[in-house]
C-alpha atoms as a PDB file:
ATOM      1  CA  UNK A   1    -147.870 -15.319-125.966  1.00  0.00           C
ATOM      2  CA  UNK A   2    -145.986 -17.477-128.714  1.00  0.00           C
ATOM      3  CA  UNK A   3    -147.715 -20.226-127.988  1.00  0.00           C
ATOM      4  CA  UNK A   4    -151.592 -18.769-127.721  1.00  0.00           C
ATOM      5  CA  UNK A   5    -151.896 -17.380-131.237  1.00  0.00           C
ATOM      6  CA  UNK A   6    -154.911 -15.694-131.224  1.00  0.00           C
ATOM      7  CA  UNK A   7    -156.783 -12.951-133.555  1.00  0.00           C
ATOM      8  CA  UNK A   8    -159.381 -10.392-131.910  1.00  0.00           C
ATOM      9  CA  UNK A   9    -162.409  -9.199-133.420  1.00  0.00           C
ATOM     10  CA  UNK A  10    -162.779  -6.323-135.111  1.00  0.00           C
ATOM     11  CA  UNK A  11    -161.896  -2.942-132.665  1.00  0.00           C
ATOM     12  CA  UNK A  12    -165.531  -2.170-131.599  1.00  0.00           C
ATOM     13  CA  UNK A  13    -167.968  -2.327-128.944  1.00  0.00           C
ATOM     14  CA  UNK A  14    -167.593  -5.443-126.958  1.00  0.00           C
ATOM     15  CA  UNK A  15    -170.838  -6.056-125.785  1.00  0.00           C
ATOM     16  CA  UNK A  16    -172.468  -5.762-129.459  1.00  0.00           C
ATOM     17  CA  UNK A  17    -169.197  -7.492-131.530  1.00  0.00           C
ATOM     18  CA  UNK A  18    -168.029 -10.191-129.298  1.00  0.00           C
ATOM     19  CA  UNK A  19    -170.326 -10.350-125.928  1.00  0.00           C
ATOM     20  CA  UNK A  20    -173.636 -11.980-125.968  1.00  0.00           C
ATOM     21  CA  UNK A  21    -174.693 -11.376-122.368  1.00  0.00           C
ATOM     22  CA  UNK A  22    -173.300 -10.369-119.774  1.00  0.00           C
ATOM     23  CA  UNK A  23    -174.331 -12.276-116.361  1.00  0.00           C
ATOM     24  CA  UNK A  24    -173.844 -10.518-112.239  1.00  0.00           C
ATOM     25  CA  UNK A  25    -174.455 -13.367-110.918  1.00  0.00           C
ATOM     26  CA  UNK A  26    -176.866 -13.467-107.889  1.00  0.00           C
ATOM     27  CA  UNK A  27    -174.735 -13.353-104.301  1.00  0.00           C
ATOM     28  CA  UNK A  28    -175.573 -15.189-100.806  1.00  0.00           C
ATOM     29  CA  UNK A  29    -173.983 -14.809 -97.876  1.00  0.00           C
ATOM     30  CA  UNK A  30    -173.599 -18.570 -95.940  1.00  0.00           C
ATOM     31  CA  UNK A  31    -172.171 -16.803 -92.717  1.00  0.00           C
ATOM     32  CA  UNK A  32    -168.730 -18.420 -93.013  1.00  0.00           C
ATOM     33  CA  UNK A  33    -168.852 -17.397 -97.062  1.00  0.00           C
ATOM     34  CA  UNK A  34    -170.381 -16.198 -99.907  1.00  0.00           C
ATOM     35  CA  UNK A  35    -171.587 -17.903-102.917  1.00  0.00           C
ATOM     36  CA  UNK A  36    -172.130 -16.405-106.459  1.00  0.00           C
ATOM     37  CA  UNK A  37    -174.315 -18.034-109.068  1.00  0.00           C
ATOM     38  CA  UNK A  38    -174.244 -17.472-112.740  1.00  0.00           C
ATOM     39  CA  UNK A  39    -175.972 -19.969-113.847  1.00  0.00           C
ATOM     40  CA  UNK A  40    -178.367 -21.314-114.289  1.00  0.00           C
ATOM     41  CA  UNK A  41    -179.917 -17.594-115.441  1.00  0.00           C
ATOM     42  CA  UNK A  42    -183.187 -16.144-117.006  1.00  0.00           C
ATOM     43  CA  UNK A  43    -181.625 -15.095-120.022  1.00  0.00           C
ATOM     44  CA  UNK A  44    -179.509 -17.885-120.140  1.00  0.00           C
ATOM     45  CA  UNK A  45    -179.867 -21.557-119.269  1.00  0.00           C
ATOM     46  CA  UNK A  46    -177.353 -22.977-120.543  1.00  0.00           C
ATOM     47  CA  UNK A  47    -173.961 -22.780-122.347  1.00  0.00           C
ATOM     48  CA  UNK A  48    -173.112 -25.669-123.692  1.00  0.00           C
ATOM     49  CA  UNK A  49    -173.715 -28.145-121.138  1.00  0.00           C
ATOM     50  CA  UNK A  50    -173.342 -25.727-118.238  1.00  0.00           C
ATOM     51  CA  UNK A  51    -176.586 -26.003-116.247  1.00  0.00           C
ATOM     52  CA  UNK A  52    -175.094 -24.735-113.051  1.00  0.00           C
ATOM     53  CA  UNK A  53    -172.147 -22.249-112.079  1.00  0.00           C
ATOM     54  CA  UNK A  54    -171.333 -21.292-108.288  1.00  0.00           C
ATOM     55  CA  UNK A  55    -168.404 -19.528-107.164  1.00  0.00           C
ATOM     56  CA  UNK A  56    -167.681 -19.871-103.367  1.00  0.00           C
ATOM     57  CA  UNK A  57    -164.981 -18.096-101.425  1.00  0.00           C
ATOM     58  CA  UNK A  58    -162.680 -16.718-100.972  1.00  0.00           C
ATOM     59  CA  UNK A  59    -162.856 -17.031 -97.568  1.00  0.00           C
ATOM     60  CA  UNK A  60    -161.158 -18.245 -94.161  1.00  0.00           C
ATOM     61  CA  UNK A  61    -162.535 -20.871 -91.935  1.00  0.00           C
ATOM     62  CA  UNK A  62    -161.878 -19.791 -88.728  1.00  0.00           C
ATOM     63  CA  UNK A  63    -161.048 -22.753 -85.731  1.00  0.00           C
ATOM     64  CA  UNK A  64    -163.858 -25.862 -85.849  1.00  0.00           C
ATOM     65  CA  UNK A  65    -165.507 -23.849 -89.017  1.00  0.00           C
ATOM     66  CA  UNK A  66    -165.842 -25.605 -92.213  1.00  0.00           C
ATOM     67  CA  UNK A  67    -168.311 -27.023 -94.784  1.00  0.00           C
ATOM     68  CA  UNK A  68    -171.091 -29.360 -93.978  1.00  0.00           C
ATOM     69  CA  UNK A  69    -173.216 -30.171 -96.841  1.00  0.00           C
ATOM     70  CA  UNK A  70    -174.957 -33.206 -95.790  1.00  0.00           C
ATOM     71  CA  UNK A  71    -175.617 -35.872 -98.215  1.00  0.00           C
ATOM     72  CA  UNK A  72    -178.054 -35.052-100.941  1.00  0.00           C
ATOM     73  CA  UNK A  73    -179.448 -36.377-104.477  1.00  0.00           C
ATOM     74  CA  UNK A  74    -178.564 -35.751-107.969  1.00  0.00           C
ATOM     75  CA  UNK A  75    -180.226 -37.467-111.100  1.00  0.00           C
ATOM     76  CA  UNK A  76    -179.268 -36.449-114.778  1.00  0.00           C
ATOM     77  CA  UNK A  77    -176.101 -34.523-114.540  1.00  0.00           C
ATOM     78  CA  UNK A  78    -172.462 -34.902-113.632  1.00  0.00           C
ATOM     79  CA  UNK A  79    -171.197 -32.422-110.873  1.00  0.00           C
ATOM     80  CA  UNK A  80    -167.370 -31.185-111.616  1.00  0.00           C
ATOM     81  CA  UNK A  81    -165.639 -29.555-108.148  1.00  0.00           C
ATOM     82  CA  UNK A  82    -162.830 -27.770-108.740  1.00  0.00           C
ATOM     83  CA  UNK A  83    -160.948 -25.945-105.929  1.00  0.00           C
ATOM     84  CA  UNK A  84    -158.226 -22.629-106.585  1.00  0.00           C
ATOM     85  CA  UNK A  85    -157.671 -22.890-102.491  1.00  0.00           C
ATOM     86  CA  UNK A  86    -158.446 -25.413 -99.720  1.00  0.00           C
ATOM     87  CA  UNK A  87    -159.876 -28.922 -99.265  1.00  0.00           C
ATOM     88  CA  UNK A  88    -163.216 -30.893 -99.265  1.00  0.00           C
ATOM     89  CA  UNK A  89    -163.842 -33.957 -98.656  1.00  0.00           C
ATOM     90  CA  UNK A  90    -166.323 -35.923-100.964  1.00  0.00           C
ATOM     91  CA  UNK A  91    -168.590 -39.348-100.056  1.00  0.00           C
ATOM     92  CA  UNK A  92    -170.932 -40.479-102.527  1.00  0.00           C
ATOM     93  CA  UNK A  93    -173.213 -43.583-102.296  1.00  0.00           C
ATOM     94  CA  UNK A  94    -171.003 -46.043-104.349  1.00  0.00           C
ATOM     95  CA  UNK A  95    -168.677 -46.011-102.186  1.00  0.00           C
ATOM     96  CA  UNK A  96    -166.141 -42.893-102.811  1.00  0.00           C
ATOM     97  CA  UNK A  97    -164.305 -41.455-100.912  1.00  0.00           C
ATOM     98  CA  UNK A  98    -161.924 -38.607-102.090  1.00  0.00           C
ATOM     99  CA  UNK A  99    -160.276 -35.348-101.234  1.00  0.00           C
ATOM    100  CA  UNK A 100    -160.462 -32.632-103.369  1.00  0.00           C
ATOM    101  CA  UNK A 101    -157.387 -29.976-103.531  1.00  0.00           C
ATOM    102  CA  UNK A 102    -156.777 -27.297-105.786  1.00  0.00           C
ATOM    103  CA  UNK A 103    -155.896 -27.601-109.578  1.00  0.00           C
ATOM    104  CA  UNK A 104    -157.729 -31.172-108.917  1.00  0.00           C
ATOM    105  CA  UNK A 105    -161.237 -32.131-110.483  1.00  0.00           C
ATOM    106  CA  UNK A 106    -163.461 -34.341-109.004  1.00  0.00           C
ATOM    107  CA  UNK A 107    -166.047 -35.338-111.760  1.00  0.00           C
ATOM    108  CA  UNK A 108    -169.570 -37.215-110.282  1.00  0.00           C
ATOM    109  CA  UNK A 109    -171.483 -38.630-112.752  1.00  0.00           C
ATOM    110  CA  UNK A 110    -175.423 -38.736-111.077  1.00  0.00           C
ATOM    111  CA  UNK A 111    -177.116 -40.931-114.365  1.00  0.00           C
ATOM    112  CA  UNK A 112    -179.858 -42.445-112.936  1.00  0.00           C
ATOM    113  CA  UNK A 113    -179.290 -41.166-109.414  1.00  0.00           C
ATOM    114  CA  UNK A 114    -176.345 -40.901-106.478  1.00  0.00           C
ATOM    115  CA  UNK A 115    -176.239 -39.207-103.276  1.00  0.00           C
ATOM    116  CA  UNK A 116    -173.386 -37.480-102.028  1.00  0.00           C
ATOM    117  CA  UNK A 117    -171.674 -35.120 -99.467  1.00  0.00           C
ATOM    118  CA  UNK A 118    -168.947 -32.197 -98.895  1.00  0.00           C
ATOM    119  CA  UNK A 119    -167.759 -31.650 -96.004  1.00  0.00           C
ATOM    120  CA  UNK A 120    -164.165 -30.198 -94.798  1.00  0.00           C
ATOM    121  CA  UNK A 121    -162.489 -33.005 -92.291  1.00  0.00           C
ATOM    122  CA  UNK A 122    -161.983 -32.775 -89.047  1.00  0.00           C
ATOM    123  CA  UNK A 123    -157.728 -32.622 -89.204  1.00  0.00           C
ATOM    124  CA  UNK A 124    -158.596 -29.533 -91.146  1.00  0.00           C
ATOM    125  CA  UNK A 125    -161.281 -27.849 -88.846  1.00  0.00           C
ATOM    126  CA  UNK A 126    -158.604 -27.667 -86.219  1.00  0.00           C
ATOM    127  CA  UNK A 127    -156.643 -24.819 -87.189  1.00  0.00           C
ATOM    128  CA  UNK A 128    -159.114 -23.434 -89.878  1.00  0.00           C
ATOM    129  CA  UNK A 129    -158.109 -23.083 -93.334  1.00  0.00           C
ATOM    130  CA  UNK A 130    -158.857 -21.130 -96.627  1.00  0.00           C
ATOM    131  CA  UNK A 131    -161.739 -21.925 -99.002  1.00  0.00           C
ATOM    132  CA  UNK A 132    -162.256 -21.084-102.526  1.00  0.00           C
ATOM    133  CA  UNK A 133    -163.708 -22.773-105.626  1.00  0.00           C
ATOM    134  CA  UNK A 134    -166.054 -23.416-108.086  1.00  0.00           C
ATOM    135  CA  UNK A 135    -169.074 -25.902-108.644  1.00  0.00           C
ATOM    136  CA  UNK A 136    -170.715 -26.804-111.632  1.00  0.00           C
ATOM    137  CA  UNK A 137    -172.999 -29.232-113.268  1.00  0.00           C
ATOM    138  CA  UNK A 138    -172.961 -30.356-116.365  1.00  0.00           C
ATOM    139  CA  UNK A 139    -176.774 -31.784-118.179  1.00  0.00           C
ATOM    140  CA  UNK A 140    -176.158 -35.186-119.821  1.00  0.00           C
ATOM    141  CA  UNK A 141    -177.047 -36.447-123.104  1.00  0.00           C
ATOM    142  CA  UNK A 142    -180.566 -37.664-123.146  1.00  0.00           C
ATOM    143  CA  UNK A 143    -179.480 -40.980-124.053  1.00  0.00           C
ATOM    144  CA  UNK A 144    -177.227 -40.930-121.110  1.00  0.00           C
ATOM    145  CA  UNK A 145    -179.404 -39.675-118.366  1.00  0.00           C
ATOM    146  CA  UNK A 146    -180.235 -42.818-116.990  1.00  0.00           C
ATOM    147  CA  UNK A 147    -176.630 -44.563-117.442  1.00  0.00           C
ATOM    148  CA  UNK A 148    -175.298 -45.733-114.596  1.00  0.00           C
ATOM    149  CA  UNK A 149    -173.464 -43.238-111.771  1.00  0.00           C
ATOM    150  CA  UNK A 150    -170.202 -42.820-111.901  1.00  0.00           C
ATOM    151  CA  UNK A 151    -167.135 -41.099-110.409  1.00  0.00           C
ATOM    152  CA  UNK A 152    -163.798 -39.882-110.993  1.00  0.00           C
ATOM    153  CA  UNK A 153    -160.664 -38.282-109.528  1.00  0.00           C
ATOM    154  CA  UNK A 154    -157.979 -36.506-111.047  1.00  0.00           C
ATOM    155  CA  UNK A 155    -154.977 -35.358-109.199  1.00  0.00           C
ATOM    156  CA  UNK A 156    -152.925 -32.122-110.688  1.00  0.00           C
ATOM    157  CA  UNK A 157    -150.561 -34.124-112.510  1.00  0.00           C
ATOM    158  CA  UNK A 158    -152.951 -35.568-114.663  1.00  0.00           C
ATOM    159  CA  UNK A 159    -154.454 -32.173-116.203  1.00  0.00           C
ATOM    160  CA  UNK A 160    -152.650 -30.447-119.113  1.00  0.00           C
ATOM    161  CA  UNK A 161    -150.675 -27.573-118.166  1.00  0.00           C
ATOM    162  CA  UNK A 162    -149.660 -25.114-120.733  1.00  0.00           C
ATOM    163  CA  UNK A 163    -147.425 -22.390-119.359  1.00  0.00           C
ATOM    164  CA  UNK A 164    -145.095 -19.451-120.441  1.00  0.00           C
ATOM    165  CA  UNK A 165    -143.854 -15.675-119.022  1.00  0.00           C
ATOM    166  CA  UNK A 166    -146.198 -16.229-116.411  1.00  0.00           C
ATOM    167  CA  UNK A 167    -149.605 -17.012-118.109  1.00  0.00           C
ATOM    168  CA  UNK A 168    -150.961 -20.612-117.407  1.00  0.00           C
ATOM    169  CA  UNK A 169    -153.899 -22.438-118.588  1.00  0.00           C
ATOM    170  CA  UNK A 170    -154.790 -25.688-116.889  1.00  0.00           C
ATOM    171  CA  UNK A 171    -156.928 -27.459-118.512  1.00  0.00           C
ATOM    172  CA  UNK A 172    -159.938 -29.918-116.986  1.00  0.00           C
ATOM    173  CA  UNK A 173    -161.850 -30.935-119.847  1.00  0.00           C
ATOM    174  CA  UNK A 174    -162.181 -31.030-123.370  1.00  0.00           C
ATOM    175  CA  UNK A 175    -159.523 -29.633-125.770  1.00  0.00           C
ATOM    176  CA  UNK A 176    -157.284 -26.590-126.168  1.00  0.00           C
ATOM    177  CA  UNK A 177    -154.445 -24.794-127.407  1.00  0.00           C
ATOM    178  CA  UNK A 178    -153.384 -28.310-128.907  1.00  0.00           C
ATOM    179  CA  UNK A 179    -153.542 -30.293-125.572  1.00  0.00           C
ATOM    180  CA  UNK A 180    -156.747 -32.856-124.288  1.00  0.00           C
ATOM    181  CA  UNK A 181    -157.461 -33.324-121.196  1.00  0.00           C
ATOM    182  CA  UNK A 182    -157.566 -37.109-119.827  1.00  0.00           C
ATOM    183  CA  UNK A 183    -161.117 -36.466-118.302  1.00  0.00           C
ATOM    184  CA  UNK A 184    -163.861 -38.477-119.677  1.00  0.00           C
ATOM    185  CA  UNK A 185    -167.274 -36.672-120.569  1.00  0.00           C
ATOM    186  CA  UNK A 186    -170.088 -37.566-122.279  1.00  0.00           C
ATOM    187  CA  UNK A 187    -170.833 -34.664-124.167  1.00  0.00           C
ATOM    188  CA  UNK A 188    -168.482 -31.961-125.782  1.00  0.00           C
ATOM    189  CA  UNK A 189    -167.016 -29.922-122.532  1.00  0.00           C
ATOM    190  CA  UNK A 190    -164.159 -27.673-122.619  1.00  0.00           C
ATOM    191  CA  UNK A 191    -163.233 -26.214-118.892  1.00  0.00           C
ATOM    192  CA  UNK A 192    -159.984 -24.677-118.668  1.00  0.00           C
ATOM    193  CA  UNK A 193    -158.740 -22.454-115.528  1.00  0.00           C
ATOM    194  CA  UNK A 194    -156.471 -19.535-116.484  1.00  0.00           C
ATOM    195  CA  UNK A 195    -154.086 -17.318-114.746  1.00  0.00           C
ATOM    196  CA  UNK A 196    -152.983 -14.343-117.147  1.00  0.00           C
ATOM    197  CA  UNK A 197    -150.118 -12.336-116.227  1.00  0.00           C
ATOM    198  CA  UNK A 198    -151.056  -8.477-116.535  1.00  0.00           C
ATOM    199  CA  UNK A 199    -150.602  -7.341-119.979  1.00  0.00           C
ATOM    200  CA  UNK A 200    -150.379 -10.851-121.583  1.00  0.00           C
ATOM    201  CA  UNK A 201    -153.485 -12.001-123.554  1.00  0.00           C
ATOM    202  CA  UNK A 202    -154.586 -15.600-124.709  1.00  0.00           C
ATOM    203  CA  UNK A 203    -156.805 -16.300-127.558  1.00  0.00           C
ATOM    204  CA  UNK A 204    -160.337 -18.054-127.264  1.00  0.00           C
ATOM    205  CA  UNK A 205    -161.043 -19.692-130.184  1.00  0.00           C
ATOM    206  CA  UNK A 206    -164.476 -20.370-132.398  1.00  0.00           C
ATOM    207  CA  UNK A 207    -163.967 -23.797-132.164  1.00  0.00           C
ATOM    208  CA  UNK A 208    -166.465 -24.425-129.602  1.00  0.00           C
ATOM    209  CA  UNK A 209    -169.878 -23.812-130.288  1.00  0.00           C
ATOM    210  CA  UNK A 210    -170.914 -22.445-126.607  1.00  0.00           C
ATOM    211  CA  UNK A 211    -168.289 -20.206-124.609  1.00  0.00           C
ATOM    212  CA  UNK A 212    -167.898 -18.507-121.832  1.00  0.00           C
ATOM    213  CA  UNK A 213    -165.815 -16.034-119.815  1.00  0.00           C
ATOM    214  CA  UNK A 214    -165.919 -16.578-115.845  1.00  0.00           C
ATOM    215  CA  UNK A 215    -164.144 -14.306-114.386  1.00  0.00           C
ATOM    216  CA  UNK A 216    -162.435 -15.281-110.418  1.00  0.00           C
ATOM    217  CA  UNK A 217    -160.558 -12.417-110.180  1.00  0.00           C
ATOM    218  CA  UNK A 218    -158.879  -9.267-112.039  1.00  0.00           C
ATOM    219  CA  UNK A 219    -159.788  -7.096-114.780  1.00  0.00           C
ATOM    220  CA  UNK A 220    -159.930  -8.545-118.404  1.00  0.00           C
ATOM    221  CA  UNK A 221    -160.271  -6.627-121.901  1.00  0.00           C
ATOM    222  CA  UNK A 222    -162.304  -7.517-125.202  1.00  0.00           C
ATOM    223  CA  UNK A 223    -162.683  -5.782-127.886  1.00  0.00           C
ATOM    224  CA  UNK A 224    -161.424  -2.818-126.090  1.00  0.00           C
ATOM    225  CA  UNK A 225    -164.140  -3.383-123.256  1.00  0.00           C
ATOM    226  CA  UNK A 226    -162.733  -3.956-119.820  1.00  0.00           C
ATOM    227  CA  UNK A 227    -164.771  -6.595-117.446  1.00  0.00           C
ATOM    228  CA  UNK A 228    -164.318  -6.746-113.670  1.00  0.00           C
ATOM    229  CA  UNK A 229    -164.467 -10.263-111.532  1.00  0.00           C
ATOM    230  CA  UNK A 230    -167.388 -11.696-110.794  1.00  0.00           C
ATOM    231  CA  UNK A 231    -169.125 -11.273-114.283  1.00  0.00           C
ATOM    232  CA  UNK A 232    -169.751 -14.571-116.704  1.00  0.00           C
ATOM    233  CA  UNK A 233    -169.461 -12.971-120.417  1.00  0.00           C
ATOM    234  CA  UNK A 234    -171.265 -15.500-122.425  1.00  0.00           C
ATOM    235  CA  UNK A 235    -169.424 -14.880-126.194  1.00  0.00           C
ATOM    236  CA  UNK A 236    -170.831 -14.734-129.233  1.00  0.00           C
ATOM    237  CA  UNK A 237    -170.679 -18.153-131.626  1.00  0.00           C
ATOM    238  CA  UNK A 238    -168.184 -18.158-134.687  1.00  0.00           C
ATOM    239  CA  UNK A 239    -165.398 -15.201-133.649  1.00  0.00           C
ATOM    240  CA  UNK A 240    -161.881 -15.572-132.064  1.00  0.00           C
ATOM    241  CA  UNK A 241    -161.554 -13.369-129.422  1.00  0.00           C
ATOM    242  CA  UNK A 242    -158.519 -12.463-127.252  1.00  0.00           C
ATOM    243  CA  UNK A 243    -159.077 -11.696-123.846  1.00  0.00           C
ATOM    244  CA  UNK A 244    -156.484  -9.551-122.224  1.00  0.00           C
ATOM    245  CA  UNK A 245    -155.161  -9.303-118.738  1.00  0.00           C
ATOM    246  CA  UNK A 246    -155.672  -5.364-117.428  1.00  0.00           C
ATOM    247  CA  UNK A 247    -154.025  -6.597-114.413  1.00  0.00           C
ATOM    248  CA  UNK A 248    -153.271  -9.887-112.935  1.00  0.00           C
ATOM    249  CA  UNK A 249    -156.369 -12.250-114.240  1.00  0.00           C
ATOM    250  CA  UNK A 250    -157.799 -15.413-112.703  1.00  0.00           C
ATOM    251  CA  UNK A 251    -160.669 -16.637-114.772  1.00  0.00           C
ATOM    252  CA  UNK A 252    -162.455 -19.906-116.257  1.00  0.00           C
ATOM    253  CA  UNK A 253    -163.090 -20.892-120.046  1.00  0.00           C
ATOM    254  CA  UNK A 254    -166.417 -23.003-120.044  1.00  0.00           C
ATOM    255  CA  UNK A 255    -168.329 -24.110-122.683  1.00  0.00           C
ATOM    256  CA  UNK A 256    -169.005 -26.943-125.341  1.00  0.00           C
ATOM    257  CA  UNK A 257    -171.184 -28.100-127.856  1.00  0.00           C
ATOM    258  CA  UNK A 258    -175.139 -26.994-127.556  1.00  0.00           C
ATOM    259  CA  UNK A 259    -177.151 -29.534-125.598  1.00  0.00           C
ATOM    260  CA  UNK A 260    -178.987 -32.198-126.850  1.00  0.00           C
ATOM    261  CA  UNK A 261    -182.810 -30.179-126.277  1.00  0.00           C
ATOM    262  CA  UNK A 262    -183.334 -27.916-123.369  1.00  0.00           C
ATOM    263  CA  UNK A 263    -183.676 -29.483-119.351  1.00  0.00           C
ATOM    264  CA  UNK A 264    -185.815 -28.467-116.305  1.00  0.00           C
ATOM    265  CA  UNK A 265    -183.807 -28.165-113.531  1.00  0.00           C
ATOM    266  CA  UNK A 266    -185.194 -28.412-110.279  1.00  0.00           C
ATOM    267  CA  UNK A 267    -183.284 -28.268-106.935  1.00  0.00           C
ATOM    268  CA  UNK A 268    -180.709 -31.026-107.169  1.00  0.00           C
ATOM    269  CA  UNK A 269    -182.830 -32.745-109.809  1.00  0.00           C
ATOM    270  CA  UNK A 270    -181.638 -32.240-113.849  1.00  0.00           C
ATOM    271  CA  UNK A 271    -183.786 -33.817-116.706  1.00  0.00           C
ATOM    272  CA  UNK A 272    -185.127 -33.258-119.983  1.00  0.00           C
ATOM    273  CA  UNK A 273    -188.414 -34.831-118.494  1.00  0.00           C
ATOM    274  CA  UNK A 274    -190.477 -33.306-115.837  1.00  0.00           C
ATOM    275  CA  UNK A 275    -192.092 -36.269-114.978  1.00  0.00           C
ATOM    276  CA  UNK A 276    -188.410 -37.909-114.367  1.00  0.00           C
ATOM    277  CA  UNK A 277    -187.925 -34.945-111.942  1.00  0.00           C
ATOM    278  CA  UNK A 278    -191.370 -35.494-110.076  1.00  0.00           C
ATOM    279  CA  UNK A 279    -190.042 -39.211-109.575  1.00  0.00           C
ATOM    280  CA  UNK A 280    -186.694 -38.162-108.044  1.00  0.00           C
ATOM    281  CA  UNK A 281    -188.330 -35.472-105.904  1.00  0.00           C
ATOM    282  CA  UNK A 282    -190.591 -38.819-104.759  1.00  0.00           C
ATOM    283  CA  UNK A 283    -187.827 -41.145-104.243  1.00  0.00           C
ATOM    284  CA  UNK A 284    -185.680 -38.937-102.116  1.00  0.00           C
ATOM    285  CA  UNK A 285    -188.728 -38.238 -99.836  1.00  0.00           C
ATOM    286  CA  UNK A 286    -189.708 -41.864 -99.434  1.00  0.00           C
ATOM    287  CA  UNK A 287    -186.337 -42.793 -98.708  1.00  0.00           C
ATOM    288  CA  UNK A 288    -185.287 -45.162-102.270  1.00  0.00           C
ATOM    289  CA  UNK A 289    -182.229 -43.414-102.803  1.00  0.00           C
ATOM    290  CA  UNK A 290    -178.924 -45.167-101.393  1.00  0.00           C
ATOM    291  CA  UNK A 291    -176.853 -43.981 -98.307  1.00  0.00           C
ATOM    292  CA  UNK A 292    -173.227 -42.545 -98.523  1.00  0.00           C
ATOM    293  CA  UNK A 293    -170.877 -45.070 -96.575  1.00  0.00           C
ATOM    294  CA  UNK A 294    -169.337 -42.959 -93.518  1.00  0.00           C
ATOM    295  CA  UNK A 295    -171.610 -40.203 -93.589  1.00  0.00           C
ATOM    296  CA  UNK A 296    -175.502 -42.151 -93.338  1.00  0.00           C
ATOM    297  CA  UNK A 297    -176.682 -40.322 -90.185  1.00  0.00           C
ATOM    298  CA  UNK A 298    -177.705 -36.882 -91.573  1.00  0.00           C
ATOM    299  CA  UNK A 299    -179.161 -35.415 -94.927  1.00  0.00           C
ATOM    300  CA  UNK A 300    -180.688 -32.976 -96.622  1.00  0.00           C
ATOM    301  CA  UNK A 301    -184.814 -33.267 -97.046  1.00  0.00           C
ATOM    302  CA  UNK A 302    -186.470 -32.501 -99.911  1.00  0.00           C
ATOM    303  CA  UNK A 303    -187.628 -28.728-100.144  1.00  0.00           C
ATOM    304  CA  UNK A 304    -191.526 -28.039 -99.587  1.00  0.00           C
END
C-alpha cells in the first residue's frame, strides 16, 4: 500500500529472523462462548505493557443469553475493551456508565483500586445478538499505580482511521503510520486493529520497543512463514517487518515500550509489590472496596 511503506527482513526463516515466540493461547469454553488467552504466558509476561490478552467470541447469544460478569476489583492496571461485534455494557464504582460498540475503546484506569461490571442489557437479551472482542490490561508505571482511578470513552469517530484498496488500520492507542491516537495512557502503548485485504501487506515498524502480532482471523505471512488465527507472534526488537495478508486478515498490533520492572499478577490484582496484592485480595474480602451504582446487589468473591 502507498501509504504503509514498509521493508521486510531478510527472506529467511520466520520464526528464527523475525519471530520471537510464538504463543496458542490457552482456550475455555463459557457455554455461550469461548475465550482465548495469550497472555499473560510462561514464556512471556509481558510485551510492553500487555499483562493480559483475551479473545472472546465469535459467538451468538441466543434469546435472554448474554454476559454477566458481576462487579469485581482491579488495582494497578488499566483495562482497555475493545469490541469487532456486539455490545456491553460497563458500570464501574465512580459512577460510569457506558456502552461499548465495536471500533470503540473503553479505557478503565484501576490506580489504587475500582470495581466494575460487564454485562449485555436487557433491550439486547431480547432478540440475542452477536459477541466478539478483545480484553486486555495494561500494568501501570510504578509511580502511577496508586494514582487515582479513572475512566474513559471513545466513540469510533474519535480513533484514527487510515484506509486504502481495502486495507484499514484503526488505531486505539499510541502512534502509527504518521497518525496518534487521542487516547491518554500512561505509559508508551501502541494498539492498532487491522483489516488487510488478501494480498495487500502493511509494514510494522522497529519503532516500538515491544510488538506483537494478534491474530483474530485469516492467514498472515512473515518472512515467508504463514501464521493461522488464533496465534500471538511476539516479534523480535529492532527489524521492520511486513506482514502480509494470505487471505482476508483481521488482526491486532500491540505493544509499547518495556515496563518499568516486572509485576505479579494475581487474579484481578496487578502490582509490582506482592504485599500490595495481599492487601487488595484483603480489602475485597472484607468488603473496603466501593460499590458500582446500578449494579450493587451481586459480585464476584475473592477466589480461595
Amino acid at each position: 500500500m502507498s501509504f504503509f511503506p514498509g521493508k521486510d527482513p531478510p527472506p529467511g526463516n520466520a520464526t528464527a529472523d523475525a519471530i520471537d515466540l510464538v504463543v496458542v493461547p490457552r482456550s475455555v469454553d463459557l457455554g455461550h462462548f469461548a475465550v482465548r488467552r495469550a497472555l499473560p504466558h510462561a514464556r512471556r509476561r509481558m510485551v510492553g505493557p500487555f499483562i493480559f490478552l483475551d479473545h472472546f467470541g465469535p459467538a451468538e447469544f441466543r434469546s435472554g443469553q448474554g454476559i454477566d460478569v458481576r462487579p469485581h476489583p482491579h488495582i494497578g492496571l488499566a483495562t482497555v475493551t475493545y469490541l469487532f461485534d456486539g455490545e456491553i455494557m460497563h458500570r464501574d464504582s465512580l459512577g460510569s456508565a457506558a456502552a461499548i460498540r465495536p471500533g470503540e475503546v473503553n479505557w478503565m484506569t484501576a490506580g489504587r483500586g475500582i470495581v466494575h461490571s460487564e454485562r449485555t442489557a436487557p433491550e439486547h437479551r431480547r432478540d440475542g445478538e452477536p459477541i466478539h472482542g478483545l480484553q486486555c490490561w495494561v500494568a501501570l508505571p510504578v509511580a502511577e499505580e496508586e494514582r487515582a482511578p479513572g475512566f474513559a470513552h471513545h466513540d469510533i469517530a474519535a480513533l484514527p482511521l487510515i484506509s486504502e484498496n481495502g486495507t484499514t488500520v484503526r488505531l486505539v492507542s499510541g502512534s502509527i503510520f504518521g497518525q496518534t491516537s487521542p487516547v491518554e495512557t500512561l505509559w508508551e502503548t501502541l494498539f492498532a486493529d487491522a483489516t488487510i485485504a488478501a494480498g495487500d501487506a502493511i509494514p510494522f515498524d522497529a519503532n516500538t520497543e515491544e510488538r506483537a502480532l494478534y491474530i483474530v482471523s485469516g492467514e498472515v505471512e512473515i518472512a515467508g512463514e504463514r501464521f493461522s488465527a488464533g496465534r500471538l507472534l511476539i516479534l523480535r526488537p529492532g527489524d521492520p517487518i511486513t506482514v502480509t495478508a494470505v487471505n482476508e486478515a483481521h488482526a491486532v498490533l500491540l505493544g509499547g515500550a518495556a515496563m518499568d520492572g516486572p509485576r505479579h499478577i494475581w487474579w484481578n490484582f496487578v502490582s509490582s509489590r506482592k504485599e500490595r496484592i495481599e492487601q487488595a485480595k484483603a480489602d475485597w474480602k472484607l468488603a473496603r472496596f466501593d460499590t458500582v451504582p446500578g449494579d450493587e446487589t451481586e459480585f464476584i468473591p475473592l477466589p480461595e
